[in-house]
C-alpha atoms as a PDB file:
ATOM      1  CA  UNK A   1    -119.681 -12.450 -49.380  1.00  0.00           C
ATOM      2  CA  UNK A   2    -120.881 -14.837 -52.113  1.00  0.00           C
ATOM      3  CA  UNK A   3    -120.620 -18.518 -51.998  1.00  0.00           C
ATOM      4  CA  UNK A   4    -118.730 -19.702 -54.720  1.00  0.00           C
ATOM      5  CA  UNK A   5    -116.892 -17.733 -58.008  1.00  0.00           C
ATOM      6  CA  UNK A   6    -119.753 -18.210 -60.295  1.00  0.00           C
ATOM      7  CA  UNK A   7    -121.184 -15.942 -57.993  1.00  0.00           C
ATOM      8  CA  UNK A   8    -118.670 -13.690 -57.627  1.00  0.00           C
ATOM      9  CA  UNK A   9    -118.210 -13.660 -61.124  1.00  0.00           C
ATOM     10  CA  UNK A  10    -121.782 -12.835 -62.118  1.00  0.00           C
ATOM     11  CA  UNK A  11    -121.356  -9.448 -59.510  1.00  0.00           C
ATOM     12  CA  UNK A  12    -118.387  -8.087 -60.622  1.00  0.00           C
ATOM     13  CA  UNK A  13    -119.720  -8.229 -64.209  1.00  0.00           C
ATOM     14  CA  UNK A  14    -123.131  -7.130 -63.242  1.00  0.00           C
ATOM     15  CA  UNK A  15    -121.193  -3.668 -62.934  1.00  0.00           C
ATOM     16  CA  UNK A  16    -122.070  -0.922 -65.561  1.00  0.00           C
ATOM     17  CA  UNK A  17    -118.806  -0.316 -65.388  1.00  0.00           C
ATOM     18  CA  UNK A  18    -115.050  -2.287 -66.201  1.00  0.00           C
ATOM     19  CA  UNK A  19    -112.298   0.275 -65.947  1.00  0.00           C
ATOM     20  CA  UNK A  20    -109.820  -2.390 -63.146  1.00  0.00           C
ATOM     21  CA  UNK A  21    -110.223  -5.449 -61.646  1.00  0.00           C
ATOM     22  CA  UNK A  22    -108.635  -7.966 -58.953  1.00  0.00           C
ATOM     23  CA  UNK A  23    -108.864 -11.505 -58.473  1.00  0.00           C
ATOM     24  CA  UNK A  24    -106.847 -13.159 -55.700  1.00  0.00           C
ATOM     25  CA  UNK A  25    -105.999 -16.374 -55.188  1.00  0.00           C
ATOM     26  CA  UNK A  26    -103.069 -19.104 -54.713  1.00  0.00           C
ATOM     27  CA  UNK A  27    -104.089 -21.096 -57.397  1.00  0.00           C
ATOM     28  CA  UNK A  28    -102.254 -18.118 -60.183  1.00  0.00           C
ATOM     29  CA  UNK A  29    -103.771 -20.539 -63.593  1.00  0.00           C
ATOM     30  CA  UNK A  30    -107.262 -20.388 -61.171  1.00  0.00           C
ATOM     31  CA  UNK A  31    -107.040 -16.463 -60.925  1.00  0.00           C
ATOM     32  CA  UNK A  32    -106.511 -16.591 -64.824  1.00  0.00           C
ATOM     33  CA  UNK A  33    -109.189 -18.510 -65.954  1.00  0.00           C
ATOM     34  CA  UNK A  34    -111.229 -16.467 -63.651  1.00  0.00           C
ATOM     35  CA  UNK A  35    -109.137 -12.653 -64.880  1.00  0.00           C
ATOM     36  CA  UNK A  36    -110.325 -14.176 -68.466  1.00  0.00           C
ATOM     37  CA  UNK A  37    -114.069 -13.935 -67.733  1.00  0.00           C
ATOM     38  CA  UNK A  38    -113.681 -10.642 -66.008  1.00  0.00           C
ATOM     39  CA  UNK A  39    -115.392  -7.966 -67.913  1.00  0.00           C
ATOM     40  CA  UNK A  40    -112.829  -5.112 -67.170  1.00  0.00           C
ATOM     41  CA  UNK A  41    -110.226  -3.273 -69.315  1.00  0.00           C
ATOM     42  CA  UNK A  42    -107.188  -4.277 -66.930  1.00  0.00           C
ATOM     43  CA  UNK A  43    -107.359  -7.136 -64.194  1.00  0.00           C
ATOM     44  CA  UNK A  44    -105.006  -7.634 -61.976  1.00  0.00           C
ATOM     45  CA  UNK A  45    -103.837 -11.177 -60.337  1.00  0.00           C
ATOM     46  CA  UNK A  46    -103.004 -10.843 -56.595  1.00  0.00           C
ATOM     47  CA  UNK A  47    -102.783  -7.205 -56.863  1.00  0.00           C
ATOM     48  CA  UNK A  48    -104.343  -3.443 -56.809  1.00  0.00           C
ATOM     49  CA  UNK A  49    -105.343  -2.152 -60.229  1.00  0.00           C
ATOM     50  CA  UNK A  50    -103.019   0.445 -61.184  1.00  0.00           C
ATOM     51  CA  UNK A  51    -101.292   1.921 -64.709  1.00  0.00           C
ATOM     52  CA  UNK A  52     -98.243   1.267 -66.319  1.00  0.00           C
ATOM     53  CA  UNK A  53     -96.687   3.175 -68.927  1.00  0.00           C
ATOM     54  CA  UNK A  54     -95.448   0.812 -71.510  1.00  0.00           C
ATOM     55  CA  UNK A  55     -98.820  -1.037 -71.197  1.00  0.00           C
ATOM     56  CA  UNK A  56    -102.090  -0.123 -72.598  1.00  0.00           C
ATOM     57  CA  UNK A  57    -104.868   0.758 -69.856  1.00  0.00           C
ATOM     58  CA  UNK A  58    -108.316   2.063 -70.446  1.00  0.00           C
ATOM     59  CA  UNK A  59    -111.727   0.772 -69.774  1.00  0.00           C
ATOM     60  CA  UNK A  60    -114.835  -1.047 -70.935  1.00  0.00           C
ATOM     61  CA  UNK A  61    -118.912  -0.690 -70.382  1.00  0.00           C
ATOM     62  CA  UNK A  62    -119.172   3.016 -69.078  1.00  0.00           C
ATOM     63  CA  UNK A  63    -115.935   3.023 -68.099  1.00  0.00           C
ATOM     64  CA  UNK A  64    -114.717   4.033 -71.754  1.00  0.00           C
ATOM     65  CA  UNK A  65    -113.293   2.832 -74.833  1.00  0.00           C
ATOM     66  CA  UNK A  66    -109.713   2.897 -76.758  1.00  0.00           C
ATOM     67  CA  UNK A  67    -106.711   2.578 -74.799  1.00  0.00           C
ATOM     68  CA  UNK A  68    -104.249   5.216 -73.115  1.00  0.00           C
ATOM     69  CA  UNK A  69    -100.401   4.419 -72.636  1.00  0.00           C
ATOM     70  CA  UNK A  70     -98.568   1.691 -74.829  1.00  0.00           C
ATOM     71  CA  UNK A  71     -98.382   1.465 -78.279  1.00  0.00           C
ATOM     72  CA  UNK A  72    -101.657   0.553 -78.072  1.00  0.00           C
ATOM     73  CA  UNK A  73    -102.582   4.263 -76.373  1.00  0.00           C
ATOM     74  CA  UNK A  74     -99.981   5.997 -79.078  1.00  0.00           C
ATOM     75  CA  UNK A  75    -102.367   4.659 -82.020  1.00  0.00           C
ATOM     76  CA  UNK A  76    -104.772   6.370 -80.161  1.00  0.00           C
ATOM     77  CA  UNK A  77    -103.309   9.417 -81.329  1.00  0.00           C
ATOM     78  CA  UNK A  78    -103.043   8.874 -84.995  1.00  0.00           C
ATOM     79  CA  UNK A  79    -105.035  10.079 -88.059  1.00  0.00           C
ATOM     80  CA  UNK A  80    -105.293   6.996 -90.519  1.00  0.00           C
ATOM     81  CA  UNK A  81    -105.640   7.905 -93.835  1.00  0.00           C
ATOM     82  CA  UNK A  82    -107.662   6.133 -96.751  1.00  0.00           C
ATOM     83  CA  UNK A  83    -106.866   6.767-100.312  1.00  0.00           C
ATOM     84  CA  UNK A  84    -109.016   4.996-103.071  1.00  0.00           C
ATOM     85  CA  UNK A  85    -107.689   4.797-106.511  1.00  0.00           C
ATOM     86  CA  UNK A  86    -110.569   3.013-109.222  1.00  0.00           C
END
């Protein structure tokens, strides 16, 4: 238990890791502000951290980098090409 959500906040993102993330509250423009300062690839509002396929999901710290699912995950998957012409 910590007392307040500076608190909390500084212990979640004390984590070497950021893959998911809740915040719950009642107060849903409360749990954003707060889901904004959340280091974490995906944070959920009021619920469990899970994937979706049309959105992007992956991690941050050592939980990863780049993004699976989404079109964001599909660019994942791509060779980009750069041709110079002087």
């Amino acid at each position: 238990m910590v007392p307040d959500e500076e608190q909390a906040l500084r212990v979640a993102n004390d984590s070497s890791y950021g893959l998911g993330a809740s915040v719950w509250s009642r107060d849903e423009a409360r749990a954003r502000a707060m889901a904004e300062r959340v280091e974490a690839g995906a944070v959920f509002i009021n619920g469990r951290v899970r994937s979706d396929y049309p959105l992007p999901f992956g991690g941050v710290k050592r939980s990863g980098f780049g993004r699976e699912l989404g079109a964001h995950g599909l660019r994942e998957f791509t060779n980009i090409k750069s041709i110079f012409v002087e």
